[in-house]
Protein backbone atom coordinates (compact mmCIF):
# COMPACT_ATOMS: atom_id res chain seq x y z
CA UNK A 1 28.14 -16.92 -17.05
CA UNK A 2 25.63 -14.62 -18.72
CA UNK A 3 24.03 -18.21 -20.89
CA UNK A 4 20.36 -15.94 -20.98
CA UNK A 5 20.86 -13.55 -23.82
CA UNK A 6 20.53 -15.63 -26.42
CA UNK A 7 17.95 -18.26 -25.35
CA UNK A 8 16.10 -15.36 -24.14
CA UNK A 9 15.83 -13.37 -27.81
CA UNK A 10 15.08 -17.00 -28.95
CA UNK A 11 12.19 -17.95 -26.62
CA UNK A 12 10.64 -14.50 -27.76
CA UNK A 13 11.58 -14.61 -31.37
CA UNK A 14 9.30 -18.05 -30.96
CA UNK A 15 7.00 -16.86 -29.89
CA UNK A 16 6.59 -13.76 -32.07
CA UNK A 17 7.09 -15.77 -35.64
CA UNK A 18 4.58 -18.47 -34.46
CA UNK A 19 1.70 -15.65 -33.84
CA UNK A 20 2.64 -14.63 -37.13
CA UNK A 21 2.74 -17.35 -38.83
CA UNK A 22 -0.45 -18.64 -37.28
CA UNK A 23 -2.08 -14.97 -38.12
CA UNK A 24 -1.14 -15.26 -41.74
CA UNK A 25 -3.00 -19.23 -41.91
CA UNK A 26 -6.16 -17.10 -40.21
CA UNK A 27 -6.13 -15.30 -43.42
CA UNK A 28 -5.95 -17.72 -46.03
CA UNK A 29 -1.87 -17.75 -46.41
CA UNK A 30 0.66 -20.65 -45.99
CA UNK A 31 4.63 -20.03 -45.48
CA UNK A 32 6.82 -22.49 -47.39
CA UNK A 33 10.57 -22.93 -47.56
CA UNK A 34 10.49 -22.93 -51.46
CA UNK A 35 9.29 -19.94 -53.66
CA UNK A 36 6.39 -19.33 -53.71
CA UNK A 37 6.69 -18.50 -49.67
CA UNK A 38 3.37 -17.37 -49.41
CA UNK A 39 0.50 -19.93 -50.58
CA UNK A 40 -2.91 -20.21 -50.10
CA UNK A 41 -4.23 -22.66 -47.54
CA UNK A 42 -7.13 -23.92 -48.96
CA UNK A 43 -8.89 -23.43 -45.62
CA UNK A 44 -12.70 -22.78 -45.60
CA UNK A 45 -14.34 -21.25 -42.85
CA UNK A 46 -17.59 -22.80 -43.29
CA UNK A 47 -20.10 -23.20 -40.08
CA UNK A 48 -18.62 -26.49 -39.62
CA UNK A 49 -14.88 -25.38 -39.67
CA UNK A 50 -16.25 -22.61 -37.13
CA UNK A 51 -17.88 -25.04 -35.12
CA UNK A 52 -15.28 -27.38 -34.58
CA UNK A 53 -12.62 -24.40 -33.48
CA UNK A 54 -15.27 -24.16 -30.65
CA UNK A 55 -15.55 -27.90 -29.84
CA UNK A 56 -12.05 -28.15 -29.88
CA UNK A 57 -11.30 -25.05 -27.64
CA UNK A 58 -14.14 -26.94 -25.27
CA UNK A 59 -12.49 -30.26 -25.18
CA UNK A 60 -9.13 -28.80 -24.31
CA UNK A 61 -10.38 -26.27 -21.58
CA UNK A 62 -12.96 -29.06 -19.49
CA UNK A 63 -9.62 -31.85 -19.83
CA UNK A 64 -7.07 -28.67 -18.55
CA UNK A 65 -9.23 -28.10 -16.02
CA UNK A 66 -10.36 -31.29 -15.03
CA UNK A 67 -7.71 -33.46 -15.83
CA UNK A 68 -5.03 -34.45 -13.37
CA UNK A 69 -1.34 -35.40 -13.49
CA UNK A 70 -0.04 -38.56 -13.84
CA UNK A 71 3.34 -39.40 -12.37
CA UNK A 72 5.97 -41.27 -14.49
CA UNK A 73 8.81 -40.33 -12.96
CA UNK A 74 8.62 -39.36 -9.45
CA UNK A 75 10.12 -35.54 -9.24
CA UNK A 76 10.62 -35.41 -13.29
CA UNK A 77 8.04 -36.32 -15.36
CA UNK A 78 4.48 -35.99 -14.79
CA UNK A 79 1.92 -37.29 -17.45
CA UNK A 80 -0.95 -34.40 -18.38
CA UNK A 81 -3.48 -36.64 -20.20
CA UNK A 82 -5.03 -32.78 -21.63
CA UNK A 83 -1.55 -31.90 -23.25
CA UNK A 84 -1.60 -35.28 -25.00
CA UNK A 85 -4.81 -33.67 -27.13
CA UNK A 86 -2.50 -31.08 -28.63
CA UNK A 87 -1.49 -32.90 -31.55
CA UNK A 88 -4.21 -35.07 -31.85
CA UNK A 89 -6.57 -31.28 -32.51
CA UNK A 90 -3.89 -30.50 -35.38
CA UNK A 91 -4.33 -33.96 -37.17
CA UNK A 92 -7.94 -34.68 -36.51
CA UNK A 93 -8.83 -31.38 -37.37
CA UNK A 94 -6.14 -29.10 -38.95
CA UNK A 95 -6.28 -25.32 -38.66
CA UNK A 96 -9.90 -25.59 -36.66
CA UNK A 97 -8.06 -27.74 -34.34
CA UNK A 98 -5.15 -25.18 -34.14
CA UNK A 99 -7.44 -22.08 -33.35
CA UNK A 100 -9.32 -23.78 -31.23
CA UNK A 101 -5.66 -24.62 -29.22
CA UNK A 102 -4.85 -21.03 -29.36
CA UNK A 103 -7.77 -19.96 -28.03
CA UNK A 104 -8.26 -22.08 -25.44
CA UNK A 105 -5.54 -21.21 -23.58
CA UNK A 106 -6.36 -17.88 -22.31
CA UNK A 107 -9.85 -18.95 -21.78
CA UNK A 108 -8.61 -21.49 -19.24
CA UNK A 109 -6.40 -19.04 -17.81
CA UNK A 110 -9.30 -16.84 -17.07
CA UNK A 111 -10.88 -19.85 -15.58
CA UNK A 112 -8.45 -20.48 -13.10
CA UNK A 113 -7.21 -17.29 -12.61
CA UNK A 114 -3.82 -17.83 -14.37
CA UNK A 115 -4.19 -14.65 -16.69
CA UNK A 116 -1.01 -12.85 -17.34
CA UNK A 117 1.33 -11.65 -19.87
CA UNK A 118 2.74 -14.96 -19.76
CA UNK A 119 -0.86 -16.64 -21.09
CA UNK A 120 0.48 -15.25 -24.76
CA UNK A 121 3.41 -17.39 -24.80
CA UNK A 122 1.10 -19.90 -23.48
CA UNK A 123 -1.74 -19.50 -26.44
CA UNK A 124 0.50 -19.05 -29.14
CA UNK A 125 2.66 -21.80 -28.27
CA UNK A 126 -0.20 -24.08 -27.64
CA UNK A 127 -1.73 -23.56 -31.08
CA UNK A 128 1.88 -23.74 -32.94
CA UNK A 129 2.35 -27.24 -31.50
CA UNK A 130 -0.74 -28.20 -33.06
CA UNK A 131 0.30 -26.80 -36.43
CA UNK A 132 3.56 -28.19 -36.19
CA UNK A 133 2.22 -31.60 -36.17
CA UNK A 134 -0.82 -30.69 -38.84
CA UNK A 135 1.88 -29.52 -41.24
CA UNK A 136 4.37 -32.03 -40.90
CA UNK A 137 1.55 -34.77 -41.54
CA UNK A 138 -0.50 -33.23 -44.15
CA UNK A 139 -0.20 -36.49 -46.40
CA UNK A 140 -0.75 -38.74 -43.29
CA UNK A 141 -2.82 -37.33 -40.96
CA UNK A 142 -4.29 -40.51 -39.60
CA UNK A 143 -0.72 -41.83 -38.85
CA UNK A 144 -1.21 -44.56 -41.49
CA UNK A 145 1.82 -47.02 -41.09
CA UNK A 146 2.84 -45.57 -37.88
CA UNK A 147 4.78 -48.98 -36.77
CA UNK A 148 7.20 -48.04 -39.87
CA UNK A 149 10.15 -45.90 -38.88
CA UNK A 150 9.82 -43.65 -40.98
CA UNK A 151 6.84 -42.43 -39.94
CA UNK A 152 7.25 -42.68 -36.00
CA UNK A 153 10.77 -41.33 -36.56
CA UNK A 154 8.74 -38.42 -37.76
CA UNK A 155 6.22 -38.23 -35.11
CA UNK A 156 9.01 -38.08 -32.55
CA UNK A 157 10.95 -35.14 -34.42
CA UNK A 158 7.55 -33.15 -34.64
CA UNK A 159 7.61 -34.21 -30.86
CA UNK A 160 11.03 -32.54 -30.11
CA UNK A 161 10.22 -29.21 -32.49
CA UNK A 162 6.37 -28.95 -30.61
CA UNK A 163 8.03 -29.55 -27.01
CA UNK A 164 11.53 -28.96 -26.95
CA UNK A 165 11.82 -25.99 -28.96
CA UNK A 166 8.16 -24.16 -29.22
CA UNK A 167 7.07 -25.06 -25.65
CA UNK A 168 10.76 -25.59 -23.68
CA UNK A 169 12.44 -22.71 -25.24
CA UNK A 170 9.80 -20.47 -26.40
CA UNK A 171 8.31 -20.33 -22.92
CA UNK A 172 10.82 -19.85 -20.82
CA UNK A 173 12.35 -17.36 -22.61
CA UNK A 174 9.31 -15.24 -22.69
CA UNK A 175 8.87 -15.92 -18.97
CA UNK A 176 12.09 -14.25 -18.24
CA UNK A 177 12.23 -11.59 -20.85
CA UNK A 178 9.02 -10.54 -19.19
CA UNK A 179 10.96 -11.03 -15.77
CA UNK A 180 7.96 -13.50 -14.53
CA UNK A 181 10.13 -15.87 -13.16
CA UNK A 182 13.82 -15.38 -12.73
CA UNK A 183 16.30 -16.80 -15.66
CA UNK A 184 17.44 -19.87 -13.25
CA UNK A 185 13.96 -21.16 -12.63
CA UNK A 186 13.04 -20.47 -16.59
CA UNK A 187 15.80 -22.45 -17.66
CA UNK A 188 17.04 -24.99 -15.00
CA UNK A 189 13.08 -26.00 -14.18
CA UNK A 190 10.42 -24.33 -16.27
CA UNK A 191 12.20 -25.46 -19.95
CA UNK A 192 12.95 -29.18 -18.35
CA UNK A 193 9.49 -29.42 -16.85
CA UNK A 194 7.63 -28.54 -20.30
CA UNK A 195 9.45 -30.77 -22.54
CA UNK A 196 9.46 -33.41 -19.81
CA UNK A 197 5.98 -33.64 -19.12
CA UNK A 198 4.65 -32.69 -22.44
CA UNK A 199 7.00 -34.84 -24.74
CA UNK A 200 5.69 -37.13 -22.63
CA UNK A 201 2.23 -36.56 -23.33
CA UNK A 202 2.52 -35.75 -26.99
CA UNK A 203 4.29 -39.02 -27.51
CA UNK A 204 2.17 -41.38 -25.56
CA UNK A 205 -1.33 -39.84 -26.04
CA UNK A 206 -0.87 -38.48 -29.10
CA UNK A 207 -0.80 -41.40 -31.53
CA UNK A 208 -2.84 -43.21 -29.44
CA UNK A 209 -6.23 -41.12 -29.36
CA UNK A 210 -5.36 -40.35 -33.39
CA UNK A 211 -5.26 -43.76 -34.81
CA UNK A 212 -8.10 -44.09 -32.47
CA UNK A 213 -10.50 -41.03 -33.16
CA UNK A 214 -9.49 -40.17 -36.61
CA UNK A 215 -11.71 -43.33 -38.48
CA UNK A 216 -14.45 -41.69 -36.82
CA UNK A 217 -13.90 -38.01 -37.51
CA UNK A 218 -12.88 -38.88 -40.77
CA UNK A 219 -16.50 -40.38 -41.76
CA UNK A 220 -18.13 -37.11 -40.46
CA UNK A 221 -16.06 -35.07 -42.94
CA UNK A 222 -14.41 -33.12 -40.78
CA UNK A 223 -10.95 -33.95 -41.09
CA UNK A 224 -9.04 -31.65 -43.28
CA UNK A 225 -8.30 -31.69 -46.74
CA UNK A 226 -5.41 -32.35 -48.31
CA UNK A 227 -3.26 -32.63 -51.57
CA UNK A 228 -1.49 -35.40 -50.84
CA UNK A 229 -1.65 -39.09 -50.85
CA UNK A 230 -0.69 -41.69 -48.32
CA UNK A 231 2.23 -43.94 -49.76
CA UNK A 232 2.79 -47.23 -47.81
CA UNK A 233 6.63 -47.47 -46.70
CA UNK A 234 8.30 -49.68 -48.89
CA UNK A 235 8.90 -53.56 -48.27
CA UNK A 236 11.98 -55.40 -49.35
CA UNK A 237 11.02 -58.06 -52.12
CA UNK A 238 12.89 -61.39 -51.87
């Protein structure tokens, strides 16, 4: 059954768009579903903004390398406390958080020796899980009301799109478009491994450190702006 074409064009594809798309936020530009496509960002690159790309690359490198597994599942899911920082750098700190992801990555793989073509599925995929979760929370990046449905529905659809698609698929297809690993380990473990272990993590640790650490990095300023306002979810009224 030749099942590989397609998921393999899609992994890359994934992989491509996302370093594009997080190429054209580096300079200023936004996509958007609705005309106008292109927008500006908003994003300022002051010392600060700089400064917490670093921080943020830091803190993810020291908890990659330091951090071990936790097992949830015994021979499925394993529990990688570092991965659970991925969205918690988009929402604390928007696109500094997401560069600082993306850049990370192949810092760490240096590190430990893991350097390969395979680290640029690994960067790119790292920082657009970020974004994915920065973007689809602009208006509520604290995770305000997070006990309301709608709003941990959310979380756990940015969950699937971050882990499922960007990191499951978009990984293992690069893997074995690049012939790293052969198509029946890409697919049958490396894509149920990833969105295993790192849905996991995004979904436990996630909101947890965010309602957690955003009060804090919020009264330092360095959250990011945004345009939009926090709207409590609507209560029935007897």
């Amino acid at each position: 059954m030749d099942y590989s074409r397609l998921e393999i064009t899609l992994g890359v594809a994934i992989v491509v768009i996302g370093a594009l798309v997080l190429v054209l936020e580096l300079y200023g530009r936004s996509f958007h579903l609705t005309a106008p496509y292109l927008r500006p960002n908003g994003q300022k690159w002051t010392a600060a903004a700089v400064a917490t790309t670093g921080v943020s690359a830091a803190v993810l490198i020291a908890t990659l390398t330091i951090g071990g597994s936790i097992v949830v599942v015994p021979g499925f899911i394993t529990l990688n406390p570092a991965r659970g920082l991925e969205p918690v750098i988009g929402l604390l700190f928007g696109l500094p958080g997401v560069i600082g992801g993306l850049i990370a990555n192949p810092i760490y793989d240096i590190f430990t020796g893991k350097l390969s073509l395979g680290s640029i599925a690994g960067s790119v995929t790292l920082g657009l899980s970020s974004y994915v979760y920065y973007r689809m929370f602009r208006g509520n990046l604290g995770l305000q009301h997070f006990a309301s449905p709608k709003v941990w529905g959310k979380f756990v659809l940015a969950t699937l799109i971050a882990t499922l698609i960007i990191k499951g698929i978009g990984i293992s297809g690069w893997l074995a478009a690049l012939s790293l690993v052969p198509n029946n380990v890409a697919w049958y473990v490396t894509f149920p491994a990833l969105f295993l272990s790192q849905g996991a993590a995004h979904l436990i640790i996630g909101p947890i450190l965010t309602k957690i650490l955003y009060p804090f990095v919020d009264r330092f300023g360095l959250t990011p702006d945004t345009d939009e306002q926090v709207v409590a979810p609507a209560t029935n009224q007897s």
